[in-house]
C-alpha atoms as a PDB file:
ATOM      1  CA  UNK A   1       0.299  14.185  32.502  1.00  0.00           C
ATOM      2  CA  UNK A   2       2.445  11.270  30.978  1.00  0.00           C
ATOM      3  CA  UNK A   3       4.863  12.515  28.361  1.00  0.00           C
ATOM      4  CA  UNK A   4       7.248   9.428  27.565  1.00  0.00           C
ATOM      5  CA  UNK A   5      10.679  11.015  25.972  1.00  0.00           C
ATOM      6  CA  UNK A   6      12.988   8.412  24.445  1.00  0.00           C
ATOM      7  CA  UNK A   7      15.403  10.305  24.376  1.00  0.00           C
ATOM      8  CA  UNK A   8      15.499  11.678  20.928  1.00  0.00           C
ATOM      9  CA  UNK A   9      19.428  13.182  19.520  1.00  0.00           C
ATOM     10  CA  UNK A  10      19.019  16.581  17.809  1.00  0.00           C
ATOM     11  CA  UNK A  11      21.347  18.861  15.622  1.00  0.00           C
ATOM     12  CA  UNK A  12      21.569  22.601  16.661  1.00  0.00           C
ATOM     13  CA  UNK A  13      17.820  24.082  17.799  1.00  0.00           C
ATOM     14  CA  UNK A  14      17.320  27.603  18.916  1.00  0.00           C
ATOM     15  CA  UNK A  15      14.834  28.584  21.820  1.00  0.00           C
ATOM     16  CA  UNK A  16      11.223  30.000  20.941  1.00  0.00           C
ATOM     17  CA  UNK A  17      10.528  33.910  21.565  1.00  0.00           C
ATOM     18  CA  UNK A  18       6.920  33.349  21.886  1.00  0.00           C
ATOM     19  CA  UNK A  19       4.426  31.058  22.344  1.00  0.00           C
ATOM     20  CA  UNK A  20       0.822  32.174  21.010  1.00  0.00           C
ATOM     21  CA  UNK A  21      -0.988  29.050  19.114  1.00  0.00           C
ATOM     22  CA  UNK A  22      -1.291  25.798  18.977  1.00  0.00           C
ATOM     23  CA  UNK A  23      -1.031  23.860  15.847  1.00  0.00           C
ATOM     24  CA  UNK A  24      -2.218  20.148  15.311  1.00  0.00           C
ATOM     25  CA  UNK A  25      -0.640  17.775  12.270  1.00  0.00           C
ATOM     26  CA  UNK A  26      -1.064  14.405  10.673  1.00  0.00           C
ATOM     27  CA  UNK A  27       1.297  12.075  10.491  1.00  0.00           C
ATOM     28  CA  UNK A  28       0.294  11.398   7.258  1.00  0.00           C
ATOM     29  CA  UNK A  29       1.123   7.672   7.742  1.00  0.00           C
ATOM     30  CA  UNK A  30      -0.852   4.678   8.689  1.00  0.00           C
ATOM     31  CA  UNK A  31       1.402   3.171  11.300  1.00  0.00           C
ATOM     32  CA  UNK A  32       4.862   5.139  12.451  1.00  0.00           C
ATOM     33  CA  UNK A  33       6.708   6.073  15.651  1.00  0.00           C
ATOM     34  CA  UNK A  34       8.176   9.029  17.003  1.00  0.00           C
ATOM     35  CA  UNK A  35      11.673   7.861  16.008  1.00  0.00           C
ATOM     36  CA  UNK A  36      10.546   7.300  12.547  1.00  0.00           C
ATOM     37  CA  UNK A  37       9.471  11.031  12.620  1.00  0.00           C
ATOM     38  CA  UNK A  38      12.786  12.207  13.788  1.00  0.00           C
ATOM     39  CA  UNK A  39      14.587   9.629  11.247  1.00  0.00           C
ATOM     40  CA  UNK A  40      12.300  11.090   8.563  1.00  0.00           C
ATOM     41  CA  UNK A  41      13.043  14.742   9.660  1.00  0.00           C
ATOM     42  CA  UNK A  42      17.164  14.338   9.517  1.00  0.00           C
ATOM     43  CA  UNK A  43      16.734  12.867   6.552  1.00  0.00           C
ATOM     44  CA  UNK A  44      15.758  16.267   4.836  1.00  0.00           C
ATOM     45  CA  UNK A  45      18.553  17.545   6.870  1.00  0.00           C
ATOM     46  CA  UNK A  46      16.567  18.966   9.985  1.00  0.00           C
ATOM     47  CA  UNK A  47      17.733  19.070  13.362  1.00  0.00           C
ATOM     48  CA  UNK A  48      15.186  16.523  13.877  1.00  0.00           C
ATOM     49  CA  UNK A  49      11.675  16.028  14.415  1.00  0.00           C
ATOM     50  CA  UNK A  50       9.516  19.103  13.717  1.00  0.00           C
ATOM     51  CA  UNK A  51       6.968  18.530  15.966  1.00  0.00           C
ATOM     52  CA  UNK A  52       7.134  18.991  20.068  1.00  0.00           C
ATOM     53  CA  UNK A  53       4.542  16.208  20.856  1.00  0.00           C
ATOM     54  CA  UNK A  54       3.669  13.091  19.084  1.00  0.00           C
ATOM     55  CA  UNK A  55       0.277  11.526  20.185  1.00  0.00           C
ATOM     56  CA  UNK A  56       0.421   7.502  18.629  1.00  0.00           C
ATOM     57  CA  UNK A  57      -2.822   5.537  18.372  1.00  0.00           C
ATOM     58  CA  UNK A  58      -3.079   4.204  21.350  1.00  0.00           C
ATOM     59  CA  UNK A  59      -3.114   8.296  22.928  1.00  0.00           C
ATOM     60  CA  UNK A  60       0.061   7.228  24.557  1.00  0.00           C
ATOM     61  CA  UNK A  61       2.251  11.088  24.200  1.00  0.00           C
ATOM     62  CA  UNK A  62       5.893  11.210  23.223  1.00  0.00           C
ATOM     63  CA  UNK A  63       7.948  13.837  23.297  1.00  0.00           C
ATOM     64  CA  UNK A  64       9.235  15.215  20.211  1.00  0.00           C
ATOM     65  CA  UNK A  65      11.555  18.440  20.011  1.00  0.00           C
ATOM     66  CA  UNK A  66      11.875  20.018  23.238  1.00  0.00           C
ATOM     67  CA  UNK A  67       8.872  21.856  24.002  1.00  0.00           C
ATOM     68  CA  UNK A  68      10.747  25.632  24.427  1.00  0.00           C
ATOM     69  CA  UNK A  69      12.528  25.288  21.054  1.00  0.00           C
ATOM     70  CA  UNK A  70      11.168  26.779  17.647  1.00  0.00           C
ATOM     71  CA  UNK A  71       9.688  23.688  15.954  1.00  0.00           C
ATOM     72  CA  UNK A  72       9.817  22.808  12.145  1.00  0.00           C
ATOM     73  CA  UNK A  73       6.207  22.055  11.450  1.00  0.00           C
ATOM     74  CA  UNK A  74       4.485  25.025  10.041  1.00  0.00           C
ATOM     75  CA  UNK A  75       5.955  27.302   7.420  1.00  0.00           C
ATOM     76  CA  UNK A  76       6.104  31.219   8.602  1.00  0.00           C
ATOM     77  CA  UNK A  77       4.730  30.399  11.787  1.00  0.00           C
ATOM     78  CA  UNK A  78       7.196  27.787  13.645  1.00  0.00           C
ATOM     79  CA  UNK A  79       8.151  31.648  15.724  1.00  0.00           C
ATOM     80  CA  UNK A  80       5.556  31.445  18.069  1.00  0.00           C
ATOM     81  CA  UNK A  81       3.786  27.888  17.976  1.00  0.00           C
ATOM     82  CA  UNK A  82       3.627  24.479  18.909  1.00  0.00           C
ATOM     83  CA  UNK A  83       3.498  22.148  17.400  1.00  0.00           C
ATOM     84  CA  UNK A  84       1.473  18.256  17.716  1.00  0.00           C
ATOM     85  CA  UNK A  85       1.187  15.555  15.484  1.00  0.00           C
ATOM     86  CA  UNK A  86      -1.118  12.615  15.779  1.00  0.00           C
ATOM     87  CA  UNK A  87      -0.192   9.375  14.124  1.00  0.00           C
ATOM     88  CA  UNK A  88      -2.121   8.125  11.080  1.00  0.00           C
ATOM     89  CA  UNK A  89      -3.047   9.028   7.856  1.00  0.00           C
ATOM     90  CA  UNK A  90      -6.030  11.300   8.723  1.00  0.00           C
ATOM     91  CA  UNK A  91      -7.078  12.087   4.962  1.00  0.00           C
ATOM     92  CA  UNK A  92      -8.101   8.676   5.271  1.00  0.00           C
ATOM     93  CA  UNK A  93      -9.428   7.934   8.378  1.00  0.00           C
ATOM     94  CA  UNK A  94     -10.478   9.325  11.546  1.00  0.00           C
ATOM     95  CA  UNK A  95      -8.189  10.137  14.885  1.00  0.00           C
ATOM     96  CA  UNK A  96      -9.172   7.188  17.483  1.00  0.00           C
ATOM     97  CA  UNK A  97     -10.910   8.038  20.799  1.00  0.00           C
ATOM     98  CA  UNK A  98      -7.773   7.705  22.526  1.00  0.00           C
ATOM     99  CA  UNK A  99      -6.297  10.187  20.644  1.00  0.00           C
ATOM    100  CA  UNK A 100      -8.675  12.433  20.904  1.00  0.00           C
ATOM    101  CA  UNK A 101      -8.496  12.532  25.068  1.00  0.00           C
ATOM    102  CA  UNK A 102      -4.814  12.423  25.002  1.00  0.00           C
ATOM    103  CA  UNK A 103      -4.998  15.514  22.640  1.00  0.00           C
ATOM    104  CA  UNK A 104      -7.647  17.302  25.191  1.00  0.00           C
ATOM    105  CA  UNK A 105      -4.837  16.142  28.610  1.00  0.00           C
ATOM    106  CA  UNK A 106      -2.186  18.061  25.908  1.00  0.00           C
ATOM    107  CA  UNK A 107      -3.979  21.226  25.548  1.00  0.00           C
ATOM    108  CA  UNK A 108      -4.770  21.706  29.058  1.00  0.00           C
ATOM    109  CA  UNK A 109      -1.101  21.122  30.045  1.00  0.00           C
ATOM    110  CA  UNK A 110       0.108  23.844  27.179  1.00  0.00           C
ATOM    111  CA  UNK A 111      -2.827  25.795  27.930  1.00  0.00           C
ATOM    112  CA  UNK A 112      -1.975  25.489  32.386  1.00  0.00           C
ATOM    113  CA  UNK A 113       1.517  26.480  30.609  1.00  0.00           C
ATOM    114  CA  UNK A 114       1.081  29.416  28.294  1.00  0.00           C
ATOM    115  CA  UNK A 115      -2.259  30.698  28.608  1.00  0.00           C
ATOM    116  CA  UNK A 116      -5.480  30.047  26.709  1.00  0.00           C
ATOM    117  CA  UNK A 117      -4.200  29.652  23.446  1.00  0.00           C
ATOM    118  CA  UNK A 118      -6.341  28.811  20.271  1.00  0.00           C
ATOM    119  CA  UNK A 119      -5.493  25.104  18.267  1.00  0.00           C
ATOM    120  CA  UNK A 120      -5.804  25.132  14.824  1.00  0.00           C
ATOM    121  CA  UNK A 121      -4.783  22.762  12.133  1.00  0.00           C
ATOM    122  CA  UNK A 122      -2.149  23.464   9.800  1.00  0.00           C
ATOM    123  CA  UNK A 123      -4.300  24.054   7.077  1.00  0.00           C
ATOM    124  CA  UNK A 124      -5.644  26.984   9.223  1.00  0.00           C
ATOM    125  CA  UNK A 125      -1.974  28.677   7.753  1.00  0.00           C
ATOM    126  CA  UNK A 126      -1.327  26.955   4.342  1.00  0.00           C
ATOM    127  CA  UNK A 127      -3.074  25.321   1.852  1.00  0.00           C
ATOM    128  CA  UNK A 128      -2.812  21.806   2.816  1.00  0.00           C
ATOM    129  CA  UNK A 129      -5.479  18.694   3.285  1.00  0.00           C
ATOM    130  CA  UNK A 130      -3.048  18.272   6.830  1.00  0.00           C
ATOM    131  CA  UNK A 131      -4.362  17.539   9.280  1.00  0.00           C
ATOM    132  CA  UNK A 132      -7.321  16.212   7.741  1.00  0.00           C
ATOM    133  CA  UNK A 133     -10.279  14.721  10.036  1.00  0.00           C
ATOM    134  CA  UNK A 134      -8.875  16.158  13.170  1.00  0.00           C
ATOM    135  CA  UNK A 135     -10.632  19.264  11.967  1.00  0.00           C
ATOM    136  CA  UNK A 136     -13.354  17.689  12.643  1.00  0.00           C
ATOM    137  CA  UNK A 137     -13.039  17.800  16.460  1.00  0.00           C
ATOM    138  CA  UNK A 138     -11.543  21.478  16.447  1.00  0.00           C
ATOM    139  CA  UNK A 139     -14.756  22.798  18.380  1.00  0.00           C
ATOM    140  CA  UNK A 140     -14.855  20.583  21.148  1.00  0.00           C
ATOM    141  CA  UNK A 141     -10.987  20.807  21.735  1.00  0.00           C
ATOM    142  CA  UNK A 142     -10.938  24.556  21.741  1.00  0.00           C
ATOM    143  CA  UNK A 143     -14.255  24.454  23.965  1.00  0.00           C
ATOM    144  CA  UNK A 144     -16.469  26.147  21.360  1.00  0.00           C
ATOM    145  CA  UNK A 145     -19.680  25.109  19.955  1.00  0.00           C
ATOM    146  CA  UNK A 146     -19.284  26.356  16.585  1.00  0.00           C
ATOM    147  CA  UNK A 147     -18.450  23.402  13.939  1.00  0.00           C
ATOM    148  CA  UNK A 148     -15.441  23.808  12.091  1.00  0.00           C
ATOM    149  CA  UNK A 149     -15.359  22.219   8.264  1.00  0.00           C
ATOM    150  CA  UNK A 150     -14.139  18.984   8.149  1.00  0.00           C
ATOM    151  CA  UNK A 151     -11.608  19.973   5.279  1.00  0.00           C
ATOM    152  CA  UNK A 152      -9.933  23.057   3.708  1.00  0.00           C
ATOM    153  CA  UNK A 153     -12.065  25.235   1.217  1.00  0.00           C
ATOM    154  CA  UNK A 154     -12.167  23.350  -1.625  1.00  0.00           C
ATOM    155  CA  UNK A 155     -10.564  26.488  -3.781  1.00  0.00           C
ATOM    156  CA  UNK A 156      -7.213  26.467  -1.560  1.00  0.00           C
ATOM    157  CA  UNK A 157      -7.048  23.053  -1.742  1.00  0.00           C
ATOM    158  CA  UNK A 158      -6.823  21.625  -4.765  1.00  0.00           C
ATOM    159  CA  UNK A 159      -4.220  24.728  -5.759  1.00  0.00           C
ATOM    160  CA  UNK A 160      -1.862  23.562  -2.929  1.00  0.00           C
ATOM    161  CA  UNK A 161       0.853  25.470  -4.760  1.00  0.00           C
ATOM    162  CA  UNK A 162       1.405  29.041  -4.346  1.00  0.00           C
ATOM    163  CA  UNK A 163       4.066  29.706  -6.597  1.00  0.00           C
ATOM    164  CA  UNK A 164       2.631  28.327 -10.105  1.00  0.00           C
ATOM    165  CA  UNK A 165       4.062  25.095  -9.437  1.00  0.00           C
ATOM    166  CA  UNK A 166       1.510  22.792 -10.777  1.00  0.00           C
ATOM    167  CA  UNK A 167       1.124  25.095 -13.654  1.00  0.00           C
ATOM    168  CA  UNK A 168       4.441  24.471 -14.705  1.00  0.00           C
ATOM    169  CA  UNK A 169       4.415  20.595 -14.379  1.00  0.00           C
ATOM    170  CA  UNK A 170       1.125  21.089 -16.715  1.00  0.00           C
ATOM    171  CA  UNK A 171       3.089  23.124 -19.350  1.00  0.00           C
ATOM    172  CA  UNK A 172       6.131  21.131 -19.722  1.00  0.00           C
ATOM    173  CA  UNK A 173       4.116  17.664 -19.831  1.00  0.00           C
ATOM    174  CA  UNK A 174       2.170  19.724 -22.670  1.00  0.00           C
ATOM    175  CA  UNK A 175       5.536  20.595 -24.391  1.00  0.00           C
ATOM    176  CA  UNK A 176       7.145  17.068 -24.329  1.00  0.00           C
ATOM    177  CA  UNK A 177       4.344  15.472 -25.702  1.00  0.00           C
ATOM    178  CA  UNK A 178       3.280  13.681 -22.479  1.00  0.00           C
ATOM    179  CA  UNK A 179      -0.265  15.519 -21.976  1.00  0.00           C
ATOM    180  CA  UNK A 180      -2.801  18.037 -24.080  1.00  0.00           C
ATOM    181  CA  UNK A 181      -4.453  19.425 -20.578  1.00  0.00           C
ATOM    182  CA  UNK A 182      -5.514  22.771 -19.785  1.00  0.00           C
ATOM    183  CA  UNK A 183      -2.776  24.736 -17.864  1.00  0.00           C
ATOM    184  CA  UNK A 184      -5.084  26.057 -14.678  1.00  0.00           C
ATOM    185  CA  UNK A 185      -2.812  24.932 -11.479  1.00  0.00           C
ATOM    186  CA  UNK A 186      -5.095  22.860 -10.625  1.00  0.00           C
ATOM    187  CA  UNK A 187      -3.884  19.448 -10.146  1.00  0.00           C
ATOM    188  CA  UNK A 188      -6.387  16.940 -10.754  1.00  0.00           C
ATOM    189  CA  UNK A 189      -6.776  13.417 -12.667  1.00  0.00           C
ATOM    190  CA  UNK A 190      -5.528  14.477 -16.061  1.00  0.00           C
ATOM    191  CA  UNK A 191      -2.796  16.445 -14.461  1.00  0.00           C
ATOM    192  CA  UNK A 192      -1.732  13.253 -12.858  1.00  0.00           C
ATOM    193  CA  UNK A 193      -2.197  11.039 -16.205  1.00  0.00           C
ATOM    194  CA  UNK A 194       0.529  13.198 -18.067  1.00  0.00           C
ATOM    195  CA  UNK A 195       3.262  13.051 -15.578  1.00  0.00           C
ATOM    196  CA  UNK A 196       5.991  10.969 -17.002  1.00  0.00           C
ATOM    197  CA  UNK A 197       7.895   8.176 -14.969  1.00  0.00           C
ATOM    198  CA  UNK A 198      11.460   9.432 -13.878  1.00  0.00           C
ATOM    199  CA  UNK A 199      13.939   8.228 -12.519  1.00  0.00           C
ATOM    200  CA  UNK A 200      17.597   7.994 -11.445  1.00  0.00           C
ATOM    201  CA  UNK A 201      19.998   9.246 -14.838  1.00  0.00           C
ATOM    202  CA  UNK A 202      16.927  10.829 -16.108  1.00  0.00           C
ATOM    203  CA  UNK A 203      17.667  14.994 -17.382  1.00  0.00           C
ATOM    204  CA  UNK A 204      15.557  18.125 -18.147  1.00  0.00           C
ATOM    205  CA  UNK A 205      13.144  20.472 -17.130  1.00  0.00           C
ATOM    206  CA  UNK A 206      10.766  18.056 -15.625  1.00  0.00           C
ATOM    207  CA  UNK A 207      13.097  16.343 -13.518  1.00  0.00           C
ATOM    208  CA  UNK A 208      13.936  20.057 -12.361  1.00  0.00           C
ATOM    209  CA  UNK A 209      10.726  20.754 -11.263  1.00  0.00           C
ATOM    210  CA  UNK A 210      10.370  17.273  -9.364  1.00  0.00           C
ATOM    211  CA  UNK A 211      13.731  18.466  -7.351  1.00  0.00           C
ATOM    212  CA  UNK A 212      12.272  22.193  -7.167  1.00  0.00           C
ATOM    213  CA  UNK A 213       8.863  20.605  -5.043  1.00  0.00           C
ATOM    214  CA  UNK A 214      10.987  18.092  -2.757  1.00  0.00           C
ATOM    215  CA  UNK A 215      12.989  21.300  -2.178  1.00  0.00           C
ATOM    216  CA  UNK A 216       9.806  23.057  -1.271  1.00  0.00           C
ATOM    217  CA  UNK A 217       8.476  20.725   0.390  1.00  0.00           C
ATOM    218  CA  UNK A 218      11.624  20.033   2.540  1.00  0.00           C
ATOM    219  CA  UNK A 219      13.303  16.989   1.053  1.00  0.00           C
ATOM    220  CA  UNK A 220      16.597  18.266  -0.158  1.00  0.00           C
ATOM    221  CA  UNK A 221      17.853  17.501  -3.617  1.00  0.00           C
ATOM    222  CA  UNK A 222      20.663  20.209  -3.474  1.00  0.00           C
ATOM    223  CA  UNK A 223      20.997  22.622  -6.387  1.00  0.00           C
ATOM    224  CA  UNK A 224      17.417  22.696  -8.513  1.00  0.00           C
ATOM    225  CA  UNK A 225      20.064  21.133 -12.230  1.00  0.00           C
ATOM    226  CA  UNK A 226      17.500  18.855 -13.701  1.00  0.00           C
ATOM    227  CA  UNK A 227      19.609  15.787 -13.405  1.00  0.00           C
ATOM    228  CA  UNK A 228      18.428  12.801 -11.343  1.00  0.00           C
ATOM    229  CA  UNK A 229      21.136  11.743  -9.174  1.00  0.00           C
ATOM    230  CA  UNK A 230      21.864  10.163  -5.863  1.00  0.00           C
ATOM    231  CA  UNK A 231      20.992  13.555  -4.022  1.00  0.00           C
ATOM    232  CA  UNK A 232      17.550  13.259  -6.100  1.00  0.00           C
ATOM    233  CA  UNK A 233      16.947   9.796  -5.677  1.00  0.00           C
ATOM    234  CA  UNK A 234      17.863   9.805  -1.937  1.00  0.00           C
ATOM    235  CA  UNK A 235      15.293  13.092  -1.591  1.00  0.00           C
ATOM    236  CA  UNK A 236      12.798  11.145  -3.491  1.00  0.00           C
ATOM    237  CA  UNK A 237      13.074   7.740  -1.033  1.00  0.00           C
ATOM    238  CA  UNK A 238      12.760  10.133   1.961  1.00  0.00           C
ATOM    239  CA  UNK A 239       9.797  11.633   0.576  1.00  0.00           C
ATOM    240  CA  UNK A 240       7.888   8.447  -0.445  1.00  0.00           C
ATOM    241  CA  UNK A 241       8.555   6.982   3.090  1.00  0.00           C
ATOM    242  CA  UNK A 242       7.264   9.492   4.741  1.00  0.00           C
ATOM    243  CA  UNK A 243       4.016   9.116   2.885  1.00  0.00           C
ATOM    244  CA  UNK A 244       3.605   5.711   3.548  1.00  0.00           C
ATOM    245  CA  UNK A 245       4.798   4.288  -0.222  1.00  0.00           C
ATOM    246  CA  UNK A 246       6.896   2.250  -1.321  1.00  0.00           C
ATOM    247  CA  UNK A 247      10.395   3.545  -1.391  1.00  0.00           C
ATOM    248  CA  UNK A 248      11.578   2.728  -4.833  1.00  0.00           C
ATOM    249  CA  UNK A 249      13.535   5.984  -5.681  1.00  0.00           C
ATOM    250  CA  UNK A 250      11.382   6.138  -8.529  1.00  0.00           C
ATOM    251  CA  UNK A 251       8.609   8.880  -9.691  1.00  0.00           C
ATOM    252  CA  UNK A 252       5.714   7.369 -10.639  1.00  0.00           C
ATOM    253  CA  UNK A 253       2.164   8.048 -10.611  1.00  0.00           C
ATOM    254  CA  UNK A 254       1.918   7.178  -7.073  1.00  0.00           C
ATOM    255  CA  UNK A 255       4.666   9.633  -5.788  1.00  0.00           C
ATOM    256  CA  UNK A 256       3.666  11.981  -8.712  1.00  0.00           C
ATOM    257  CA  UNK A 257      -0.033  12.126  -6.789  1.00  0.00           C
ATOM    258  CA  UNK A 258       1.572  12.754  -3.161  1.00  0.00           C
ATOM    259  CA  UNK A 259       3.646  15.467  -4.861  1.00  0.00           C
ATOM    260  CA  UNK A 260       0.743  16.988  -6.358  1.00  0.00           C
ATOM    261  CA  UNK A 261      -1.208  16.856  -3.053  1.00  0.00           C
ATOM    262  CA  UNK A 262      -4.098  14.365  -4.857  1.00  0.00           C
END
C-alpha cells in the first residue's frame, strides 16, 4: 500500500518490544496535517508525533512516527501498540468513506505484518469520547458482526478524570465564590458556568489546577505553582490549537469545556 512519509524530524525514540493491538484516534480537529500533528506534539515537548499513521480525509496515509518505535498515543499502553489517527473532529462528525477503506488497506498491512491483531479505539483503554464515531465501524474493520456502541459508557465518560480532578475545580469555584454546584466529578453545564476566566499574571489554586490538567493531559506548564506565566500561557495556546480554538492564551469557557472533556 501507499504510505507517503514527508519526512518528519524526531527527538530521541526508543524501539517497541511488542506489538499486540491496534489502536485508532481522532484528530480531534476539523482540518489538520500530519506536520501539524508533529508541530502540535513537540510543542508539549514530545519527540514528535504520537501516532505511527495518519489517515487525512481524502484516505490518502502518511506516515507518522516510525512504525517499530513505541508511540505516544495511548497512556499505559504505547508498550505494545500502534497507533492511527484519522483526521477530523469525530465527536462531531463521521470518518468519510475514504477513510474508512484506507483504514481497512492499514489493518491488513499491520495485520500481513504482526499477526491478527484486534483494533480498538482509545476509549477501549481510558475514559475518553476519542475516537468518537469511528467506533462506529469497529465491527466491520475487525471482521466481526457484533456492533460495537457508538460512544463510551455514558458513566466513564462524563467522569473523564480519574484522579478527582473535576471535583476539585468544583470545590475551589465553590470556595471563591464563582459557583454553588454540587461537588460529584462530574463535569457538566453548571460545572462549566462557574469556571472563572484566567489568564496570563493571574495566581492561586485555580490557576494550579488549570496547569495540573495541561500537565496531565500532556501540555507542559512546568512546575504545578499556581502562577500564570509564559510556560502556562504557551501550554495553554498549544492546547487550544490542538482542539481546533482559537489560540488566545486565555481560559475561557471555551477552553474551560475542552479541558473538562464537554
Amino acid at each position: 500500500m501507499n504510505i507517503i512519509n514527508v519526512n518528519l524530524s524526531f527527538g530521541s525514540l526508543s524501539k517497541r518490544g511488542a506489538t499486540n493491538k491496534i489502536i485508532g484516534h481522532h484528530a480531534d480537529a476539523f482540518n489538520c496535517s500530519v506536520q501539524d500533528i508533529h508541530s502540535w506534539h513537540k510543542n508539549n515537548g514530545w519527540s514528535g508525533i504520537g501516532y505511527h499513521l495518519f489517515i487525512r480525509r481524502n484516505g490518502e496515509v502518511y506516515q507518522g512516527r516510525p512504525l517499530d518505535t513505541l508511540g505516544a498515543h495511548t497512556l499505559n499502553q504505547n508498550s505494545d501498540s500502534v497507533g492511527i489517527c484519522l483526521e477530523g473532529r469525530l465527536t462531531q462528525e463521521k470518518p468519510t468513506q475514504a477513510q474508512i477503506n484506507s483504514l481497512k488497506e492499514v489493518l491488513s498491512y499491520l495485520r500481513g505484518i504482526y499477526g491478527n491483531l484486534p483494533f480498538k479505539g482509545h476509549m477501549d483503554y481510558m475514559a475518553t469520547d476519542c475516537p468518537g464515531t469511528l467506533m462506529e465501524y469497529m465491527g466491520e474493520l475487525n471482521g466481526t458482526k457484533t456492533p460495537v456502541p457508538t460512544q463510551a459508557p455514558e458513566t466513564p465518560k462524563k467522569t473523564i478524570d480519574n484522579n478527582g480532578w473535576t471535583a476539585k475545580v468544583q470545590a475551589e469555584c465553590n470556595a471563591q465564590g464563582f459557583s454553588n454546584q454540587i461537588v460529584d466529578n462530574i463535569p457538566g453545564p453548571n460545572t462549566l458556568a462557574g469556571c472563572p476566566l484566567i489568564k496570563f499574571g493571574a495566581s492561586g489554586k485555580i490557576t494550579a489546577l488549570v496547569q495540573e490538567r495541561l500537565n496531565k493531559l500532556g501540555f507542559n506548564c512546568g512546575s504545578v505553582d499556581g502562577i500564570f506565566g509564559e510556560k502556562t500561557r504557551a501550554a495553554v495556546i498549544t492546547f487550544q490549537t490542538s482542539r481546533g480554538l482559537s489560540a488566545d492564551g486565555v481560559v475561557g469557557q471555551n477552553t474551560w469545556r475542552k479541558l473538562l472533556g464537554l
